[in-house]
C-alpha atoms as a PDB file:
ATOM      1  CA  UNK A   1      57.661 140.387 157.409  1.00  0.00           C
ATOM      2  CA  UNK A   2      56.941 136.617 157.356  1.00  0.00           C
ATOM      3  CA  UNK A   3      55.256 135.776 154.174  1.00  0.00           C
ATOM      4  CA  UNK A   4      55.049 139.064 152.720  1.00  0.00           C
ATOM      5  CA  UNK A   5      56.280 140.182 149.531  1.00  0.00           C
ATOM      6  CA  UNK A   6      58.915 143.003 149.775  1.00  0.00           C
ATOM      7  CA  UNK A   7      61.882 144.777 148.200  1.00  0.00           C
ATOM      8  CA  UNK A   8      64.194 143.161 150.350  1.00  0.00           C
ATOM      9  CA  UNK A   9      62.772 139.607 148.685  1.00  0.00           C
ATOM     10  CA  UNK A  10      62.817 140.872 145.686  1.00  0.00           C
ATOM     11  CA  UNK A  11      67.054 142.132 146.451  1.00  0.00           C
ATOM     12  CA  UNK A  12      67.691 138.207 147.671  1.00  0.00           C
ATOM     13  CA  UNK A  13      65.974 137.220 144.228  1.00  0.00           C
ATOM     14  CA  UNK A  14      68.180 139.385 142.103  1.00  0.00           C
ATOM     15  CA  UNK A  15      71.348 137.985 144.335  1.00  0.00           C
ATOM     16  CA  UNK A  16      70.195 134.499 143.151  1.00  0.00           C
ATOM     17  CA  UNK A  17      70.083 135.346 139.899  1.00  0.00           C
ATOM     18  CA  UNK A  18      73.448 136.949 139.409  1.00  0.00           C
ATOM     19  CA  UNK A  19      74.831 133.883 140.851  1.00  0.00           C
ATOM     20  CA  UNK A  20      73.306 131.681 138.891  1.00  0.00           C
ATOM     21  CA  UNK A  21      74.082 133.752 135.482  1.00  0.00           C
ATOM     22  CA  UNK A  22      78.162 133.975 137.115  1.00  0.00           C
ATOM     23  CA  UNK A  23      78.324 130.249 138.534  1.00  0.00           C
ATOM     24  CA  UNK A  24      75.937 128.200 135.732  1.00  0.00           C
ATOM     25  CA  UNK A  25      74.832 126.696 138.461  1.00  0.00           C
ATOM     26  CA  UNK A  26      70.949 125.947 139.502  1.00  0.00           C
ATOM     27  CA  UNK A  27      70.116 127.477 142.966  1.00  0.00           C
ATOM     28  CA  UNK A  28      69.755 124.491 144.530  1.00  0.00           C
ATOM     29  CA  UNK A  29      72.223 121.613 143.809  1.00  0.00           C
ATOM     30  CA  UNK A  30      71.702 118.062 144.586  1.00  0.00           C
ATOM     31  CA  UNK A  31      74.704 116.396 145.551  1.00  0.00           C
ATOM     32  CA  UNK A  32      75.119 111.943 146.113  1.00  0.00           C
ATOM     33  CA  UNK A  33      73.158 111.432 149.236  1.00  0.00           C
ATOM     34  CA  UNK A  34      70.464 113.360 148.680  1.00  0.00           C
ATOM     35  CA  UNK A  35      72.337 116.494 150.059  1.00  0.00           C
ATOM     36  CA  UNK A  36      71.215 119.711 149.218  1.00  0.00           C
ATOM     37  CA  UNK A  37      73.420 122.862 149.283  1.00  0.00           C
ATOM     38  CA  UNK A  38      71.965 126.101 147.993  1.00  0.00           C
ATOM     39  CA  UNK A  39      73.790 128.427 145.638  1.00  0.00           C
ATOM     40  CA  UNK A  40      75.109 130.944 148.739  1.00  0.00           C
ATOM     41  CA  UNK A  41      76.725 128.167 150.435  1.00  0.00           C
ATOM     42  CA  UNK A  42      78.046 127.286 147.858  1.00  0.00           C
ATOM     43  CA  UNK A  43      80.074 130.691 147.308  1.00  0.00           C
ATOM     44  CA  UNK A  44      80.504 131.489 150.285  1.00  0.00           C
ATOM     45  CA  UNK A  45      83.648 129.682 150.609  1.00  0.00           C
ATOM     46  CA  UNK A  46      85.414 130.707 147.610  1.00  0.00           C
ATOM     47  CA  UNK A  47      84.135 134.850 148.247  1.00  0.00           C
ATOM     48  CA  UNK A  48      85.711 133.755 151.873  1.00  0.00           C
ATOM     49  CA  UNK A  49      89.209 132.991 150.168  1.00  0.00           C
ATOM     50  CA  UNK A  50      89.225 135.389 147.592  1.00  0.00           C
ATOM     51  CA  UNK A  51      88.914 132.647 144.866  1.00  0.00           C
ATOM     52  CA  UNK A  52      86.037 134.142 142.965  1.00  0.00           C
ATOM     53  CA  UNK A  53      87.700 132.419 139.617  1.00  0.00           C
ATOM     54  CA  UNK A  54      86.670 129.358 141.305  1.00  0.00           C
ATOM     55  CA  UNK A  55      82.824 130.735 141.196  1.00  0.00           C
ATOM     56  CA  UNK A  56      82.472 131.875 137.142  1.00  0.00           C
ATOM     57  CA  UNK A  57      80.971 129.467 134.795  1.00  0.00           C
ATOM     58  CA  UNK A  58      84.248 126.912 133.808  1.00  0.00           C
ATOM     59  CA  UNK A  59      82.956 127.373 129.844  1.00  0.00           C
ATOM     60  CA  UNK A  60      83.950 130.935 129.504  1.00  0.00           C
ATOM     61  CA  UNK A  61      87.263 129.550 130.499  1.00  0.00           C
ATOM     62  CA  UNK A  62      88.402 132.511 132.357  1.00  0.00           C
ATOM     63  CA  UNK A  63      87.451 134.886 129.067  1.00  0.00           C
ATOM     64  CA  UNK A  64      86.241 137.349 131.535  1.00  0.00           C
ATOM     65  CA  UNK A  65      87.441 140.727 133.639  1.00  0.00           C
ATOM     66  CA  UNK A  66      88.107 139.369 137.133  1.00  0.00           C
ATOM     67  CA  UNK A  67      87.592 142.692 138.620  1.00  0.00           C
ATOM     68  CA  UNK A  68      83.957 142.705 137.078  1.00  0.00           C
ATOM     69  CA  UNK A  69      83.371 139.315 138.327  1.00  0.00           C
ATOM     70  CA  UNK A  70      84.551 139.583 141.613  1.00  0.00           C
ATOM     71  CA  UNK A  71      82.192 143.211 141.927  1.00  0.00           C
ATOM     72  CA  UNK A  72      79.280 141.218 140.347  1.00  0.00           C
ATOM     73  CA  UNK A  73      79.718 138.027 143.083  1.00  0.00           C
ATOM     74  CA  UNK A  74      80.466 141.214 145.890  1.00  0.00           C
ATOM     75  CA  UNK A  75      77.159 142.323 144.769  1.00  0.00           C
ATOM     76  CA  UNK A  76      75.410 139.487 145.015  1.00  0.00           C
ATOM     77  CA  UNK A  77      76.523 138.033 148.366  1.00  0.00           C
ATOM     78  CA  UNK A  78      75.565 141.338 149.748  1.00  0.00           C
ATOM     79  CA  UNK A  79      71.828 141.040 148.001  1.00  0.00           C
ATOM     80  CA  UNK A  80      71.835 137.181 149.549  1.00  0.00           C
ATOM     81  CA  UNK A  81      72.775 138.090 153.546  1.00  0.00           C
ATOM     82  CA  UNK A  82      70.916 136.222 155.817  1.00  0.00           C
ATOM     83  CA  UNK A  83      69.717 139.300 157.585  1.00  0.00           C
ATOM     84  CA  UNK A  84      67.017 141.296 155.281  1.00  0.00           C
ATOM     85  CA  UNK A  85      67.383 144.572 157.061  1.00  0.00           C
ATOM     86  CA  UNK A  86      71.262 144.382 155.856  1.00  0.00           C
ATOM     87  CA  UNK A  87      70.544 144.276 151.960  1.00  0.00           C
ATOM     88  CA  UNK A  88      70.559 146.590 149.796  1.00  0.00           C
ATOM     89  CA  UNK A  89      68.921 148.553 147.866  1.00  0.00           C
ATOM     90  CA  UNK A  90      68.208 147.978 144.166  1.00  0.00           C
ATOM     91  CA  UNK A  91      69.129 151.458 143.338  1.00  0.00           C
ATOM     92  CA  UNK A  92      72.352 150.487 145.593  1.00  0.00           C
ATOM     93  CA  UNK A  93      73.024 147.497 143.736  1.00  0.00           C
ATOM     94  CA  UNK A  94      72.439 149.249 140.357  1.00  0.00           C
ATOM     95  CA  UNK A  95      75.099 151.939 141.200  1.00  0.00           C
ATOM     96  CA  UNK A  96      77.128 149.137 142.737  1.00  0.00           C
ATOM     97  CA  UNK A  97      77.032 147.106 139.217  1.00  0.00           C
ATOM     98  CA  UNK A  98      77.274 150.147 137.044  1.00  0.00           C
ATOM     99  CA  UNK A  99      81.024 150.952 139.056  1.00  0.00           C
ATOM    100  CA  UNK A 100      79.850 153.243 141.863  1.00  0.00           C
ATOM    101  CA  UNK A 101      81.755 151.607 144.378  1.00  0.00           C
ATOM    102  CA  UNK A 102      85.355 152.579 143.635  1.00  0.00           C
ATOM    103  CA  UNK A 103      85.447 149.241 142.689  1.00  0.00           C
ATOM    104  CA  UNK A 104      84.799 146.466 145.035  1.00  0.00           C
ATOM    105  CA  UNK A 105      86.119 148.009 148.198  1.00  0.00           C
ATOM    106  CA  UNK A 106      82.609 149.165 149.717  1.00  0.00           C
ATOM    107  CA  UNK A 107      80.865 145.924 148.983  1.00  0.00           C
ATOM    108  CA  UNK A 108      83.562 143.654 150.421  1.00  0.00           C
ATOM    109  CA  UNK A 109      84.047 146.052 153.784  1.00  0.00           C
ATOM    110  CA  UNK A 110      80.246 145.037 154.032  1.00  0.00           C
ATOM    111  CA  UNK A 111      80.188 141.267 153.255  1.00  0.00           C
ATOM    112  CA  UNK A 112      83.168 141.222 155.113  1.00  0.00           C
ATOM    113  CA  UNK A 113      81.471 142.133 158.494  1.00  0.00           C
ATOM    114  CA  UNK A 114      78.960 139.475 157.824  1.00  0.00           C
ATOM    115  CA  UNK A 115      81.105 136.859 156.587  1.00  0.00           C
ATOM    116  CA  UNK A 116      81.023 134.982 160.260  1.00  0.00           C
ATOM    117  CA  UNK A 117      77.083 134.309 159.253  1.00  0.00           C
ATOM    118  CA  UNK A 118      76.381 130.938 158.834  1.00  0.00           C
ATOM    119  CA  UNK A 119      73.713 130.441 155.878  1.00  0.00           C
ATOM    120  CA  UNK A 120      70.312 128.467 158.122  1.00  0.00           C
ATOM    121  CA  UNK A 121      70.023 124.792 156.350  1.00  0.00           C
ATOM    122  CA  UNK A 122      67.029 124.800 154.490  1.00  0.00           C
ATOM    123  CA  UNK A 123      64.385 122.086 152.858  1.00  0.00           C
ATOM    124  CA  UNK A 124      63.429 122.888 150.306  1.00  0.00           C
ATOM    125  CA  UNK A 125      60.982 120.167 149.333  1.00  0.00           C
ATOM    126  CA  UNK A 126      58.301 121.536 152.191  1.00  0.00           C
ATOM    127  CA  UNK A 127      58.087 124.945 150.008  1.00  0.00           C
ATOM    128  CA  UNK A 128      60.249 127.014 151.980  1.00  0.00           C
ATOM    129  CA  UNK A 129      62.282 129.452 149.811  1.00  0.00           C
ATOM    130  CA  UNK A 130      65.701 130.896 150.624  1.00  0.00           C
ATOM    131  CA  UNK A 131      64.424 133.606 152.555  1.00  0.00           C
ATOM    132  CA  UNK A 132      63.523 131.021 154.775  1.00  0.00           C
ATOM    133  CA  UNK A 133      59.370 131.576 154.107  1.00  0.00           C
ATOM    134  CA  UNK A 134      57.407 128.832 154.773  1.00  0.00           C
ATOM    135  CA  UNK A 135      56.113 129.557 151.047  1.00  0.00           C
ATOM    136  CA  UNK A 136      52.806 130.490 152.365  1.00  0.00           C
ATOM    137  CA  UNK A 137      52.818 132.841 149.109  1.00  0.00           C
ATOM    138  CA  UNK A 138      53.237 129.972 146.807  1.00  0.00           C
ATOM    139  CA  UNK A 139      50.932 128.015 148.282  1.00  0.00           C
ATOM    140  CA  UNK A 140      48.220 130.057 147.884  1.00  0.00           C
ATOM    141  CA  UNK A 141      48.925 130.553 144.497  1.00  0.00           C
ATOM    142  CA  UNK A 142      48.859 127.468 143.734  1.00  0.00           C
ATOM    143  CA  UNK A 143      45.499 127.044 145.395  1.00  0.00           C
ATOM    144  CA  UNK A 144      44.089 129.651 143.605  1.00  0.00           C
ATOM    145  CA  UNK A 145      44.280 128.136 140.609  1.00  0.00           C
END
């Protein structure tokens, strides 16, 4: 599957996404040092602890439904594992988002099993993208041009 565009990419994009639109945070923050921590680490330990209040954007100043939040960060954790084979589905995370899941149960029973993963450190600046690519894709994109 190395440097090949699939469904399962495109799930691990969408889980980006949603954490970016939740967190109104970039993907990839720089922190003093030159430390880099991607998005999923970041969340990981506040989905770990149950603090997903911790996670929303601080301007809508909790003006939100926490049970909607905490589905929509369930979703996207699960669209972000490490493992590919162990995302979902869109149509999955569709029904997931649209209430399908008798709430949040199913998608937590499921992070929950993989919540002993450790997310691999990545560089980012050598084009490798959080799937772990070694943006083979984007480099020959860019070459085309």
């Amino acid at each position: 599957m190395w440097g090949k565009v699939s469904e399962s990419c495109d799930v691990y994009s969408f889980g980006i996404l949603l954490l970016e639109i939740i967190s109104a945070k970039k993907p990839l923050e720089k922190l003093p040092g030159r430390v880099r921590v991607d998005i999923v680490k970041w969340v990981n330990p506040f989905v770990e602890k149950g603090a997903f209040d911790h996670v929303a954007d601080p301007r809508l100043k909790g003006r939100y439904d926490r049970a909607q939040l905490e589905t929509a960060i369930m979703v996207a954790m699960r669209c972000t594992d490490r493992n590919p084979e162990n995302r979902p589905t869109m149509m999955k995370v569709v029904e997931w988002l649209n209430g399908g899941l008798g709430r949040t149960e199913e998608v937590e029973d499921e992070v929950e099993e993989d919540a002993e993963i450790e997310y691999n450190e990545m560089e980012y600046d050598d084009g490798t993208d959080y799937d772990g690519y070694d943006g083979e894709i984007q480099r020959e994109r860019h070459h085309r041009k």
